[in-house]
PDB file of N, CA and C in Angstrom:
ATOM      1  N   UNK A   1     -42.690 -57.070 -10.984  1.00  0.00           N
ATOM      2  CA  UNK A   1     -41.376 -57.669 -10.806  1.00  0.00           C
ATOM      3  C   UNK A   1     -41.451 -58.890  -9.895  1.00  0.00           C
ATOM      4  N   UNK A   2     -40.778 -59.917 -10.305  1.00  0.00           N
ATOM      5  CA  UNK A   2     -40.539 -61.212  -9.311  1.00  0.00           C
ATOM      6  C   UNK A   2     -39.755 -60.584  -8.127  1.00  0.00           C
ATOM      7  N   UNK A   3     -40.261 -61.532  -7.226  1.00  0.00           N
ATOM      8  CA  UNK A   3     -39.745 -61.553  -5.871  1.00  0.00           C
ATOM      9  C   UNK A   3     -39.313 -62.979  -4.798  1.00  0.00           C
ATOM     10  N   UNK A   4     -38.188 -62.566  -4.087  1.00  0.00           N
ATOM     11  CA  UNK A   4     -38.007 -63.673  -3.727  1.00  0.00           C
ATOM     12  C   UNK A   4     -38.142 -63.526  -2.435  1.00  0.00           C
ATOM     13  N   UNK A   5     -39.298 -63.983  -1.697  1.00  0.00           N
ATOM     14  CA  UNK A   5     -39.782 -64.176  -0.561  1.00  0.00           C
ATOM     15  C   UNK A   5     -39.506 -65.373   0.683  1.00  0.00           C
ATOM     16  N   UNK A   6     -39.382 -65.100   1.775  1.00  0.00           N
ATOM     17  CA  UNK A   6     -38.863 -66.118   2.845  1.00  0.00           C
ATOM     18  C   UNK A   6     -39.648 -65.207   4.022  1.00  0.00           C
ATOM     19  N   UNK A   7     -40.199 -66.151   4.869  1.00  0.00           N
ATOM     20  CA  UNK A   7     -40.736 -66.301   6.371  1.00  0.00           C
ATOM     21  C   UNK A   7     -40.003 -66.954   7.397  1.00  0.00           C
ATOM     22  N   UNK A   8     -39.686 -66.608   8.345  1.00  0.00           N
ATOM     23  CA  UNK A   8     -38.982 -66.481   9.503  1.00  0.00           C
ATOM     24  C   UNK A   8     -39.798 -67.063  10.527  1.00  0.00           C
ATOM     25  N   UNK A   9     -40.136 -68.392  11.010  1.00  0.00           N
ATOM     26  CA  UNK A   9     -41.010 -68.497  12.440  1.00  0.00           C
ATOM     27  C   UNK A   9     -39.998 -68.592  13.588  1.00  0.00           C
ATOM     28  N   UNK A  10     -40.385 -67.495  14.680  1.00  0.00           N
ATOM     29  CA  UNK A  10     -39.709 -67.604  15.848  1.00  0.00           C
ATOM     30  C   UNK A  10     -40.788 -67.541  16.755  1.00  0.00           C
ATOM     31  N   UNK A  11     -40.030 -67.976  18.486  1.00  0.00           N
ATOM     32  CA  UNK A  11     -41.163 -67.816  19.436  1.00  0.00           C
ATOM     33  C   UNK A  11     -42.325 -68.461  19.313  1.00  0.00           C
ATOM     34  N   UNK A  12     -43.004 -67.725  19.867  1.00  0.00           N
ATOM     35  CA  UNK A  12     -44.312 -69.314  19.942  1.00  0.00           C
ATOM     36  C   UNK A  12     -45.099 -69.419  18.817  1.00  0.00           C
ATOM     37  N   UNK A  13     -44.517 -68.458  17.471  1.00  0.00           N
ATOM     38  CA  UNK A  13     -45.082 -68.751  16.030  1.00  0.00           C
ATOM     39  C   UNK A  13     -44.476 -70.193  15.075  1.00  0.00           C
ATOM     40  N   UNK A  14     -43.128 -71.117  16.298  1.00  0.00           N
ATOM     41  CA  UNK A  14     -43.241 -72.226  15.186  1.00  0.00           C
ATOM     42  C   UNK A  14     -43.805 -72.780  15.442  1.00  0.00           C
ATOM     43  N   UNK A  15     -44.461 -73.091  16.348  1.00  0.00           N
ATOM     44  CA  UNK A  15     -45.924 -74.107  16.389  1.00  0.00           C
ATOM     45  C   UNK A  15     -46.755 -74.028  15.228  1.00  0.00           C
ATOM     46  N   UNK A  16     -46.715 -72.461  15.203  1.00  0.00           N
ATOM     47  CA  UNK A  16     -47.713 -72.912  13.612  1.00  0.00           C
ATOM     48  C   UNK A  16     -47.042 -73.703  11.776  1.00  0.00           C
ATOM     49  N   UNK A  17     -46.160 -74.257  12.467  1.00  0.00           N
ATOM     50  CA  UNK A  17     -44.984 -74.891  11.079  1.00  0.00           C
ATOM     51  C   UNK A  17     -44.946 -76.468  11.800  1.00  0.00           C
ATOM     52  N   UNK A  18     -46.081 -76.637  12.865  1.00  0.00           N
ATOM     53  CA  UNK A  18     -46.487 -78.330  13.192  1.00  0.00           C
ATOM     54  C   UNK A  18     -46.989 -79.169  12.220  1.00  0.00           C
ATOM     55  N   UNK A  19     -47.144 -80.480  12.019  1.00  0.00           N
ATOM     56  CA  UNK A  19     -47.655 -81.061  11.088  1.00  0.00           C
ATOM     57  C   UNK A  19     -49.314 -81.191  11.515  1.00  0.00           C
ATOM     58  N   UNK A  20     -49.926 -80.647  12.658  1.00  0.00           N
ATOM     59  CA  UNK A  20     -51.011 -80.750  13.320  1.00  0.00           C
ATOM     60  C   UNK A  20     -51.211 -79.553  13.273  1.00  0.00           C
ATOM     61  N   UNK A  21     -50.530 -78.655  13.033  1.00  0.00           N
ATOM     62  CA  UNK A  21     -51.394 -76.739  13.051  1.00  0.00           C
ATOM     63  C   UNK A  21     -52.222 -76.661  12.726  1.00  0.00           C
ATOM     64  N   UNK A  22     -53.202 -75.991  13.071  1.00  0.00           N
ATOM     65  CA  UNK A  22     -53.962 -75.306  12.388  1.00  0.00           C
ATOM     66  C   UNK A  22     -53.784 -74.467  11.341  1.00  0.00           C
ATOM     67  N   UNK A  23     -52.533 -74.207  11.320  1.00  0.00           N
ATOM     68  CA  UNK A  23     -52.165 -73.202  10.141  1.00  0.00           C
ATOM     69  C   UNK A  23     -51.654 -74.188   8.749  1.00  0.00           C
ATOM     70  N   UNK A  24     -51.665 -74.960   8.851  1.00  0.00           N
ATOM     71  CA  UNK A  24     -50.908 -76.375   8.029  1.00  0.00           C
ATOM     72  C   UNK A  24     -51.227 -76.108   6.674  1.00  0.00           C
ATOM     73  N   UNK A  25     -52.254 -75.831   6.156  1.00  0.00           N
ATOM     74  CA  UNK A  25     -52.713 -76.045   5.035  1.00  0.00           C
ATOM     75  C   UNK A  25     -52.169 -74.737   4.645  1.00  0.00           C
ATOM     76  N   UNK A  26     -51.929 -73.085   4.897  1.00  0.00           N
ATOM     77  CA  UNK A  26     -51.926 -72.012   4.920  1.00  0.00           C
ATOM     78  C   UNK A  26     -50.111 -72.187   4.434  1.00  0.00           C
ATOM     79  N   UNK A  27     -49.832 -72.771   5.765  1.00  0.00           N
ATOM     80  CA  UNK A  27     -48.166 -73.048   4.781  1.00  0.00           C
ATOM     81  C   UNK A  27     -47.960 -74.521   4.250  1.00  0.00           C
ATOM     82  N   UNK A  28     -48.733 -74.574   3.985  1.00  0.00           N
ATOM     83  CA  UNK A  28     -48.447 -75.675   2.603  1.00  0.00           C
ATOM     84  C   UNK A  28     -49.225 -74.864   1.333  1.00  0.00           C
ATOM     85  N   UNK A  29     -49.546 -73.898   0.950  1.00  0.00           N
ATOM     86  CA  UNK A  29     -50.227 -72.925   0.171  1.00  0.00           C
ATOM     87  C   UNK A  29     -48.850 -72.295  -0.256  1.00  0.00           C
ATOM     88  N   UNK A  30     -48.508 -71.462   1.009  1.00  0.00           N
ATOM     89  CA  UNK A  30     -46.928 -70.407   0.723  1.00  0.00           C
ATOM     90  C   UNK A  30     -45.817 -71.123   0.192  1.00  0.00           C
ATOM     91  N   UNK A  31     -45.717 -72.797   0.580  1.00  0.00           N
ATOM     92  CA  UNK A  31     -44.474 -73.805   0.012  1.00  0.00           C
ATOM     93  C   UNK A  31     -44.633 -73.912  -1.082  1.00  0.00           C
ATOM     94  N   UNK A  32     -46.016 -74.466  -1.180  1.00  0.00           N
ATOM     95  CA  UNK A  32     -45.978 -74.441  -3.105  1.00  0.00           C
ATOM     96  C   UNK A  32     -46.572 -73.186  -4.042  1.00  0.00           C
ATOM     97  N   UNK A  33     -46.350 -72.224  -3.663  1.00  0.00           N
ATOM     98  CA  UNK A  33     -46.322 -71.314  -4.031  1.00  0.00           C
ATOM     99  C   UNK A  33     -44.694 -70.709  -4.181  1.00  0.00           C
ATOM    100  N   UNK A  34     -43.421 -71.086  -3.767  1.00  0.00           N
ATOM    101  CA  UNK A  34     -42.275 -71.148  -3.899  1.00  0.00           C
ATOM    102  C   UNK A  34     -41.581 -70.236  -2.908  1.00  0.00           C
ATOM    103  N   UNK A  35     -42.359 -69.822  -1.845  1.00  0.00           N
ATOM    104  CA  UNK A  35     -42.279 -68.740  -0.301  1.00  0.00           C
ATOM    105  C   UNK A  35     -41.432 -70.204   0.622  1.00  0.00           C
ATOM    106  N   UNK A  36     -40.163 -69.443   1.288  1.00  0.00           N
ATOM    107  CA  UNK A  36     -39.186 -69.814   1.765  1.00  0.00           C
ATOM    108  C   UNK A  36     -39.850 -70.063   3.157  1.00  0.00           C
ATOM    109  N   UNK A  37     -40.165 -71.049   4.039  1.00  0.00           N
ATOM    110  CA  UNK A  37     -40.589 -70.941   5.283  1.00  0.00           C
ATOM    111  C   UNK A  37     -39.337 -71.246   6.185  1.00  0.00           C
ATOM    112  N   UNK A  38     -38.975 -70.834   7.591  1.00  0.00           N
ATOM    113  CA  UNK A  38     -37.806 -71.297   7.739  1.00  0.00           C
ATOM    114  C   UNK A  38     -38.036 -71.308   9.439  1.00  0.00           C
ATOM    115  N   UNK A  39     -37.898 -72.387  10.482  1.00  0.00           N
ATOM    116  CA  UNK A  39     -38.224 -72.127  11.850  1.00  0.00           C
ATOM    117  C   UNK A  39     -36.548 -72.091  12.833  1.00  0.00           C
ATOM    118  N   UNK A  40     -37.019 -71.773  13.035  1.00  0.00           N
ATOM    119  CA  UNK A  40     -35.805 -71.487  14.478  1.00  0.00           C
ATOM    120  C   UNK A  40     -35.703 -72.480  15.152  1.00  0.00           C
ATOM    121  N   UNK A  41     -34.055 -72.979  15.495  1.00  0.00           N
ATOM    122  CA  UNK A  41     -33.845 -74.466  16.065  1.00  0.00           C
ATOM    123  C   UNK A  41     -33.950 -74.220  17.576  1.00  0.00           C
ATOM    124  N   UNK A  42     -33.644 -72.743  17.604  1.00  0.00           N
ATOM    125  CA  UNK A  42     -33.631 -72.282  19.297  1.00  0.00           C
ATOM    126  C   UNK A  42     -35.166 -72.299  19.858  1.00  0.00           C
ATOM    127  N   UNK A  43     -35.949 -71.687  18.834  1.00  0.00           N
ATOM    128  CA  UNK A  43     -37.664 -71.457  19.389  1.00  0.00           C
ATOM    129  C   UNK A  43     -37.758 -73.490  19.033  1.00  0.00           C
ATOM    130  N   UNK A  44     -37.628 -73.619  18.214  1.00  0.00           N
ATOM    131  CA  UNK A  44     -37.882 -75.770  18.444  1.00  0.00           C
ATOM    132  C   UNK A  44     -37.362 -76.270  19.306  1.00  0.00           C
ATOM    133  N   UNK A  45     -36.289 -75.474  20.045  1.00  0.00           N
ATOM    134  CA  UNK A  45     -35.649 -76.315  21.338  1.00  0.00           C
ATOM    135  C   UNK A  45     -36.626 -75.824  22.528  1.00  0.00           C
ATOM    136  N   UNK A  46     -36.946 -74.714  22.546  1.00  0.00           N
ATOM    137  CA  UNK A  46     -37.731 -74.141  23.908  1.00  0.00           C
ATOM    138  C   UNK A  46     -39.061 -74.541  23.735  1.00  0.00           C
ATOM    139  N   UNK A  47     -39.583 -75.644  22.685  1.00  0.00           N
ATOM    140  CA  UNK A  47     -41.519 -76.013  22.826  1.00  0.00           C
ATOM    141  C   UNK A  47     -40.894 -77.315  22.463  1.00  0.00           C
ATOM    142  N   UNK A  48     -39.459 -77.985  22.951  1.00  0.00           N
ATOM    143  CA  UNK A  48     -39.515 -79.577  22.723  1.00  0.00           C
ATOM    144  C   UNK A  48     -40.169 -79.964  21.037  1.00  0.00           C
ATOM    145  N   UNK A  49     -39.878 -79.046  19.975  1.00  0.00           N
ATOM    146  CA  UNK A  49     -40.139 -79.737  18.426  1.00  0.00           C
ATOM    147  C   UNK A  49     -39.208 -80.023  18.006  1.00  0.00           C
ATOM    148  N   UNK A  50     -38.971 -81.362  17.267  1.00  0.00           N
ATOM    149  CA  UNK A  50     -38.155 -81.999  16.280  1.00  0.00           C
ATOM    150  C   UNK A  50     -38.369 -81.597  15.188  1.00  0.00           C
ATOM    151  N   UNK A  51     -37.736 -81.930  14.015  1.00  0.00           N
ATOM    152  CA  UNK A  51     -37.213 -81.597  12.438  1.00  0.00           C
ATOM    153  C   UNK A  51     -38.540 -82.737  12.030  1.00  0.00           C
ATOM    154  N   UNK A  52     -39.094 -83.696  12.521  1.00  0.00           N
ATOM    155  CA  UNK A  52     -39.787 -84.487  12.116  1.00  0.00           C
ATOM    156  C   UNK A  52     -41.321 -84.012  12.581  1.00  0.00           C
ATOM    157  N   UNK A  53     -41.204 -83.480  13.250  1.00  0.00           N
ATOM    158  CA  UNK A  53     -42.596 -82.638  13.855  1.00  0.00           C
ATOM    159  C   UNK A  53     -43.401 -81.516  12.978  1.00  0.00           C
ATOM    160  N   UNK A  54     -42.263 -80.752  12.111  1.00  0.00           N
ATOM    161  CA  UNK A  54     -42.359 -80.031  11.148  1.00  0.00           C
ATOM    162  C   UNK A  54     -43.330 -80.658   9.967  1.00  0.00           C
ATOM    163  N   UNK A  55     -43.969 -79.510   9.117  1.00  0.00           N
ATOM    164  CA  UNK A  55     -44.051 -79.374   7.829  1.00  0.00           C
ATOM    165  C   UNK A  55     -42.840 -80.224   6.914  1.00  0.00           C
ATOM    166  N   UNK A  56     -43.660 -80.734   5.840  1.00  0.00           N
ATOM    167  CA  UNK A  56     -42.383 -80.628   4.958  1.00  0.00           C
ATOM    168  C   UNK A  56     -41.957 -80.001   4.406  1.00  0.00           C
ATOM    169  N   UNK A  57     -40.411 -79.965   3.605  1.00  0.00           N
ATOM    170  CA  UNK A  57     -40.399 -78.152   2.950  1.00  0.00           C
ATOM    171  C   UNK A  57     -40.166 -77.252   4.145  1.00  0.00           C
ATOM    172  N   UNK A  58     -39.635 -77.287   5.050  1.00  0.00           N
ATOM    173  CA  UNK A  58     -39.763 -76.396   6.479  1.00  0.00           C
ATOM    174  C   UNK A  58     -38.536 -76.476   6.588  1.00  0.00           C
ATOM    175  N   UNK A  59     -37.638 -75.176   5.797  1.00  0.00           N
ATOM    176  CA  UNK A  59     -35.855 -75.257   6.572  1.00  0.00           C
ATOM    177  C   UNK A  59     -35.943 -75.272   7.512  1.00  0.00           C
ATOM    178  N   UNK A  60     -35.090 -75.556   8.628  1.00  0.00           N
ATOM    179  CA  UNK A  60     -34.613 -75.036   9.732  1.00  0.00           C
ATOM    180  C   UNK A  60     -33.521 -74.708   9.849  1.00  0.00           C
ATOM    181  N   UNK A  61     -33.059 -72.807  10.549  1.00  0.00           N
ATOM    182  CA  UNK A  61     -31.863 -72.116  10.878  1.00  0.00           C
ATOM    183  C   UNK A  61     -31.768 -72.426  11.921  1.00  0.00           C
ATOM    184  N   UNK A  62     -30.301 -72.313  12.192  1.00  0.00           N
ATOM    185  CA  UNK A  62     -29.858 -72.200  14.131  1.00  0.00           C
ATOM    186  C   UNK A  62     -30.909 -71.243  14.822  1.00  0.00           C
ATOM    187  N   UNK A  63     -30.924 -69.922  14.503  1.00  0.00           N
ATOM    188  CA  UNK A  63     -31.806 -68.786  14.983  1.00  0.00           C
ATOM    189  C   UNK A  63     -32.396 -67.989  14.342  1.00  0.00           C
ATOM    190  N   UNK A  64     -33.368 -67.629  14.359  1.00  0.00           N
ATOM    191  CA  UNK A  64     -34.169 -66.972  13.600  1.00  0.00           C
ATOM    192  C   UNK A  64     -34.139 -65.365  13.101  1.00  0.00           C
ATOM    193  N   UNK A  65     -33.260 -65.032  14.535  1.00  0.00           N
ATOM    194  CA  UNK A  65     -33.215 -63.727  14.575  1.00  0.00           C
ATOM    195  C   UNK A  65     -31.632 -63.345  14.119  1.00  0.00           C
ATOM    196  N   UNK A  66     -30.998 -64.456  13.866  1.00  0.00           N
ATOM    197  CA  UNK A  66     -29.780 -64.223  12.741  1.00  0.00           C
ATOM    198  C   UNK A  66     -29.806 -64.337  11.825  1.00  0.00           C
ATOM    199  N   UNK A  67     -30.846 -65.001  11.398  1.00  0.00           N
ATOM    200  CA  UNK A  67     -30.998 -65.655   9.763  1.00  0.00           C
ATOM    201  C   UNK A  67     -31.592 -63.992   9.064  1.00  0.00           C
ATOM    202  N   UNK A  68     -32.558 -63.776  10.441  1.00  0.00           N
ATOM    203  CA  UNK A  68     -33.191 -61.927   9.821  1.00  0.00           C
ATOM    204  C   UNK A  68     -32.314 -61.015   9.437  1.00  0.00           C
ATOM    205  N   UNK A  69     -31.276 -60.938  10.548  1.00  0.00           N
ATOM    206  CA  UNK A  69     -30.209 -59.957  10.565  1.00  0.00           C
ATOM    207  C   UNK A  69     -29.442 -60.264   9.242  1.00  0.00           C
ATOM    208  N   UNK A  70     -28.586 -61.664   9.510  1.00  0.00           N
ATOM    209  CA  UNK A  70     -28.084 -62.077   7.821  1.00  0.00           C
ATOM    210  C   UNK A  70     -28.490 -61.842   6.801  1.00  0.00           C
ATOM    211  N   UNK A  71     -29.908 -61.798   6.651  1.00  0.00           N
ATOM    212  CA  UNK A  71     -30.578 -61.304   5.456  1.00  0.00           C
ATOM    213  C   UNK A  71     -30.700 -59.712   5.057  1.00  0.00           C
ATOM    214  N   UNK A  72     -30.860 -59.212   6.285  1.00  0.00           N
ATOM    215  CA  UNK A  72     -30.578 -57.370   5.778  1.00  0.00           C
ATOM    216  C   UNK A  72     -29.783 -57.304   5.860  1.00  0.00           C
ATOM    217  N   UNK A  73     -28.482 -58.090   5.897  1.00  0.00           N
ATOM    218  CA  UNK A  73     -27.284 -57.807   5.734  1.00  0.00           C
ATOM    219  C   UNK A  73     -26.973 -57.855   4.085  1.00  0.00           C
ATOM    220  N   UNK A  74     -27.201 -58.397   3.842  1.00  0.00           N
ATOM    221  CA  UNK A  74     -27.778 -59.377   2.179  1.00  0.00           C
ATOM    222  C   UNK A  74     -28.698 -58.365   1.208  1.00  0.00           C
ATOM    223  N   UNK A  75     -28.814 -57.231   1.991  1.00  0.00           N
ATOM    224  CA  UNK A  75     -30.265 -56.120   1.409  1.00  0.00           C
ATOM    225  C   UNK A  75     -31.164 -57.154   1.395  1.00  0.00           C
ATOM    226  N   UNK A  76     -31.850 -58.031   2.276  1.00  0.00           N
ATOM    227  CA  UNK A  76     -33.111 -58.043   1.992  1.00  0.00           C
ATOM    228  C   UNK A  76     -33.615 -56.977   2.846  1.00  0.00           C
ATOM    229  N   UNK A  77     -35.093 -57.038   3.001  1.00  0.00           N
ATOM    230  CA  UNK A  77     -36.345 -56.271   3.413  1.00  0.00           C
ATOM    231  C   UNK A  77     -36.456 -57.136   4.534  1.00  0.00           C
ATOM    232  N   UNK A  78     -37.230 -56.224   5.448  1.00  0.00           N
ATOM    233  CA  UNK A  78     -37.238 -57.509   6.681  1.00  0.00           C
ATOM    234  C   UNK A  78     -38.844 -56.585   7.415  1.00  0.00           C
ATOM    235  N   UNK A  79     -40.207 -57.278   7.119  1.00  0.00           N
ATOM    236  CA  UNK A  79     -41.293 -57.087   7.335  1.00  0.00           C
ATOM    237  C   UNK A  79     -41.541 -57.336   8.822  1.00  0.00           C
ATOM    238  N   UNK A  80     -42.187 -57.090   9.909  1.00  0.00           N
ATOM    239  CA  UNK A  80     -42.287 -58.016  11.134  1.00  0.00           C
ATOM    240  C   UNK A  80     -44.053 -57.735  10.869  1.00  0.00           C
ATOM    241  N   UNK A  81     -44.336 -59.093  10.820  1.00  0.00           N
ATOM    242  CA  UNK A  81     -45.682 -59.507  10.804  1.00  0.00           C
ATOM    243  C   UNK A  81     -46.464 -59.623  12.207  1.00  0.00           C
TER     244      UNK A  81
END
């Protein structure tokens, strides 16, 4: 069965959604692969990142940990990696 998948970076995991990560290539794999990446404007306000600092393809929510909640609100599944 298809699935519709989304990732949540909060805390000191949006660094890895930098255009310099090390993880860069890893989510640019999950983007075009059609996986929802999405960083937190609150965790980008507390490490000083801009919207331009980002990945491309990189939503950004107000908070991360509402966008989670909103979503099992929604019945999604909510994994913590």
């Amino acid at each position: 069965p298809e699935a519709q998948i989304e990732v949540v970076f909060h805390q000191d995991a949006i660094k890895g959604l930098t255009k310099d990560s090390e993880y860069k290539d890893a989510i640019r794999e999950l983007l075009s692969k059609g996986i929802g990446v999405m960083a937190c404007r609150n965790s980008m306000n507390a490490f000083s990142l801009k919207e331009e600092d980002l990945l491309g393809n990189v939503k950004v929510v107000k908070s991360g940990v509402a966008e989670i909640v909103r979503k099992q609100a929604e019945g999604w599944i909510y994994l913590r990696l």
